[in-house]
Protein backbone atom coordinates (compact mmCIF):
# COMPACT_ATOMS: atom_id res chain seq x y z
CA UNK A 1 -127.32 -141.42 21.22
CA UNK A 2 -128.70 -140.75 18.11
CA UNK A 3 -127.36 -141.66 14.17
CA UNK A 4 -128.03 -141.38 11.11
CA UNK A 5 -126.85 -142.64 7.68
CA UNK A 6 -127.17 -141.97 3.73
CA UNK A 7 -128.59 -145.41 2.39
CA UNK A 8 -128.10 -143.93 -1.18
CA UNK A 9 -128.16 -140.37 -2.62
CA UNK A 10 -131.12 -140.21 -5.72
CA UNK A 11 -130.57 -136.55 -6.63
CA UNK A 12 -128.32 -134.80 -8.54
CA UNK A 13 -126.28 -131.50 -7.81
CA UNK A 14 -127.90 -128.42 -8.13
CA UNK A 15 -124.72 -126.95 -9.30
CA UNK A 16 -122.55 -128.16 -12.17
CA UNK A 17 -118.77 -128.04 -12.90
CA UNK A 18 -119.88 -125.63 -15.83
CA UNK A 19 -121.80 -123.51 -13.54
CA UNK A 20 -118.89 -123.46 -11.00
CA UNK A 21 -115.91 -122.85 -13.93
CA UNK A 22 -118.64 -119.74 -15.17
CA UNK A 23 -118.59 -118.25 -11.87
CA UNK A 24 -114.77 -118.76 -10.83
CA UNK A 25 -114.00 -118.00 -14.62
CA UNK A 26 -112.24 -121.32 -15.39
CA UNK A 27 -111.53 -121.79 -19.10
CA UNK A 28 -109.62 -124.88 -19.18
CA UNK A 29 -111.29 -128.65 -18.49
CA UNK A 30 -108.01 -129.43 -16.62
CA UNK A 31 -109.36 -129.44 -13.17
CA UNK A 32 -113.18 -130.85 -13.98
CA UNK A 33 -112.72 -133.59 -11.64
CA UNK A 34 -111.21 -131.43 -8.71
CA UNK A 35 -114.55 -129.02 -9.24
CA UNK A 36 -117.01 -131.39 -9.43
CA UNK A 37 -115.26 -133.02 -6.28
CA UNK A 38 -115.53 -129.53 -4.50
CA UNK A 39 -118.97 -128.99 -5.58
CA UNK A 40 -120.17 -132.18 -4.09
CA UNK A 41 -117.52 -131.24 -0.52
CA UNK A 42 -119.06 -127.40 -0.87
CA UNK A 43 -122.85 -129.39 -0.74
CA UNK A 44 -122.35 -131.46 1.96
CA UNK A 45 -120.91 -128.74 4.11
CA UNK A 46 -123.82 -126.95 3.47
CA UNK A 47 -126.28 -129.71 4.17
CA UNK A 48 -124.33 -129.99 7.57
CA UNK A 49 -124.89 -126.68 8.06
CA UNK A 50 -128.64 -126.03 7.66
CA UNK A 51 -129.79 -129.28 8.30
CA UNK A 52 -131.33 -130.36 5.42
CA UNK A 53 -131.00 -132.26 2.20
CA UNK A 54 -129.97 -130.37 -0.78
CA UNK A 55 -129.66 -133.38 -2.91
CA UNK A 56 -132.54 -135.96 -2.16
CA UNK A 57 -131.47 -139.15 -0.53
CA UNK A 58 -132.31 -142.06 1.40
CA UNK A 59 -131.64 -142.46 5.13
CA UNK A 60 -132.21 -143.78 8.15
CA UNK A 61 -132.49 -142.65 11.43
CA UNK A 62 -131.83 -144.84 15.02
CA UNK A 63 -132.56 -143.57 18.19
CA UNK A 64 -132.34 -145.52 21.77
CA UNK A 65 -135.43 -144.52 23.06
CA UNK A 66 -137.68 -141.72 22.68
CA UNK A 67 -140.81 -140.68 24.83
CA UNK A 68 -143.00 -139.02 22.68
CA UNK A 69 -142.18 -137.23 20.02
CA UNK A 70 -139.26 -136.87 18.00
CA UNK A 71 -138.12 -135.11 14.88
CA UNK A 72 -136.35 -136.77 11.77
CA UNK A 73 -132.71 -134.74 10.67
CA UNK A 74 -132.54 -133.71 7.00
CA UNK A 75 -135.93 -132.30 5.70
CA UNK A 76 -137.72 -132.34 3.70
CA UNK A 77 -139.25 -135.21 3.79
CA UNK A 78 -140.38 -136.96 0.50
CA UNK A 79 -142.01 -140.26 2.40
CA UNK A 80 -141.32 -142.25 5.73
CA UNK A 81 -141.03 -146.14 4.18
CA UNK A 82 -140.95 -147.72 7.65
CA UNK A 83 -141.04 -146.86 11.49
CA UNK A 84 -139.57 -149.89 14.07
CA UNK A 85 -139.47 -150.27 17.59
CA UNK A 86 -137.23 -153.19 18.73
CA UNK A 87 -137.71 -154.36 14.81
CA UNK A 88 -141.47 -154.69 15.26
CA UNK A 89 -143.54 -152.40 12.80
CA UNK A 90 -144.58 -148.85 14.72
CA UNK A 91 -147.58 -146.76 14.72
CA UNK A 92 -147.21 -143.34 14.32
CA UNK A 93 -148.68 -140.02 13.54
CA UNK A 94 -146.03 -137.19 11.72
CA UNK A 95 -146.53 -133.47 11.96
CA UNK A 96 -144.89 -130.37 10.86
CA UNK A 97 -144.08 -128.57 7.84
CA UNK A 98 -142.77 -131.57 5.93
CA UNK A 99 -143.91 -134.12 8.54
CA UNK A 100 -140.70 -134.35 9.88
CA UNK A 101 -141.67 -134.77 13.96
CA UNK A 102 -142.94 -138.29 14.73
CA UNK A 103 -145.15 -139.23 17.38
CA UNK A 104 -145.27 -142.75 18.56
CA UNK A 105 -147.94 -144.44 19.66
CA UNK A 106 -146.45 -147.16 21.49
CA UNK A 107 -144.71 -145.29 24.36
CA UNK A 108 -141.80 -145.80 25.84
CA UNK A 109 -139.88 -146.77 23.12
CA UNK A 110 -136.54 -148.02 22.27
CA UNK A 111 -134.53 -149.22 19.36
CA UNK A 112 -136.59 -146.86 17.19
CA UNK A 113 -135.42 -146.93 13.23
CA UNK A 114 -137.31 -144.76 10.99
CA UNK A 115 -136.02 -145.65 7.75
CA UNK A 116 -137.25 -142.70 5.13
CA UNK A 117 -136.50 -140.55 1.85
CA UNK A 118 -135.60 -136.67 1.17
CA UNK A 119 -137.02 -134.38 -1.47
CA UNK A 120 -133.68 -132.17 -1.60
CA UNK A 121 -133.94 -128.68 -2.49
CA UNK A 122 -133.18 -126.05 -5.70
CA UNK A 123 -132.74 -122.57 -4.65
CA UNK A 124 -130.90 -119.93 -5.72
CA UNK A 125 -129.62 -118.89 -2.71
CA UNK A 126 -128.65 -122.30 -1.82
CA UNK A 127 -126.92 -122.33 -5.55
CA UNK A 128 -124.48 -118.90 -4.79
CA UNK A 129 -123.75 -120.71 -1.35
CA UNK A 130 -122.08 -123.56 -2.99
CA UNK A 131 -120.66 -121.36 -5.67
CA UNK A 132 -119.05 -119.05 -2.92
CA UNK A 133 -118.17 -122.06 -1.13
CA UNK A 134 -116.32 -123.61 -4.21
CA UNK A 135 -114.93 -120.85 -5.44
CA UNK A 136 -113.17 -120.44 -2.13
CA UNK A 137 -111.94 -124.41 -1.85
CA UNK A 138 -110.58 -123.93 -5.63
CA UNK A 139 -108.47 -120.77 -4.35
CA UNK A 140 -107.76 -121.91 -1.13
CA UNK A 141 -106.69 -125.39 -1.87
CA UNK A 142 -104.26 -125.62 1.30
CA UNK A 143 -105.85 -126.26 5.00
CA UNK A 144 -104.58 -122.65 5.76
CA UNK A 145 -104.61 -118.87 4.80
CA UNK A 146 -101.89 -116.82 5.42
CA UNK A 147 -102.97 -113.10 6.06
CA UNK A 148 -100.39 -110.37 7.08
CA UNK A 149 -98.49 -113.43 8.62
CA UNK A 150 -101.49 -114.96 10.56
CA UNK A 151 -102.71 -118.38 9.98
CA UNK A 152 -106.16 -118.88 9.90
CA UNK A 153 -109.19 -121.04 8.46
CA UNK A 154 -112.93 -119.84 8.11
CA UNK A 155 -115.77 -120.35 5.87
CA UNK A 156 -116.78 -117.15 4.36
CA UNK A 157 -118.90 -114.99 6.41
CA UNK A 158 -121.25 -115.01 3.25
CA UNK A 159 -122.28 -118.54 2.81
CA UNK A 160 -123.11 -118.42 6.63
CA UNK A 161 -125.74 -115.71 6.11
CA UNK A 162 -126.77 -116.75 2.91
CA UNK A 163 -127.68 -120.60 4.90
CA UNK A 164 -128.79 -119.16 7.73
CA UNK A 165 -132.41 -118.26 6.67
CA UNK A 166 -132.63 -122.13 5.55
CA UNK A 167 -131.32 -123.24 9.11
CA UNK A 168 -133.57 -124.97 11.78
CA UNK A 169 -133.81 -123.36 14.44
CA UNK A 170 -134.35 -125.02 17.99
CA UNK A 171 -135.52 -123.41 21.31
């Protein structure tokens, strides 16, 4: 099965707690922390979500085996620092938009780590996403919404269209 993990995160936030207190019209600095805590929840949710790094990081990437060709999670891709197979160096050829599909040359293979950095991502779309998104965390701070005595929990319908255009999609 395949995994990944964060070695370190070198970006910064595309939003700030300023930017977030603007658009939820905030005035007091009593609940910075809790909004720059939400911001950085409200990115990650929406890195899940589309599949790609907002805020550039490192990673790495293990998969068992693979027999071809495979394609790295979390675009775009800044630089590939090191492909291994069994923890021998790999050849390989990348292709795609951000070279994010690698092809081995040594085939099959197993115990592949690709080990590799993201370029993150500043968008304005991206931007009212995680506004949207923390504006509804800050009001919503319970796990559940009570409407006309029905309990429920969703993500607004808005930040799902507004991510969906930077979604991959797979066939």
């Amino acid at each position: 099965m395949p995994s990944e993990k964060i070695v370190s995160t070198t970006g910064t936030e595309i939003v700030s707690v300023a930017d977030a207190k603007a658009y939820m019209r905030v005035d007091t600095s009593d609940d910075d922390t809790l909004i720059g805590t939400m911001i950085e929840q409200a990115r990650i949710w929406c890195e899940n979500y589309i599949g790609k790094d907002i805020v550039a990081k490192s990673r790495q990437y293990y998969l068992e085996e693979a027999n071809n060709r495979f394609s790295i999670p979390f675009s775009p891709l800044n630089s590939i620092s090191s492909v291994t197979i069994e923890a021998s160096a790999a050849e390989y050829d990348t292709y795609g938009l951000y070279d994010e599909i690698i092809e081995l040359d040594q085939l099959p293979a197993q115990d592949i780590k690709v080990s590799y950095s993201t370029l993150g991502m500043d968008n304005g779309l991206l931007q009212q996403a995680i506004l949207q998104l923390v504006s509804t965390y800050y009001d919503n701070r319970a796990d559940f919404i009570v409407l006309q005595g029905v309990s429920f929990v969703k993500v607004p319908t808005e930040v799902t269209q507004i991510l969906n255009s930077f979604k991959n999609m797979f066939i």
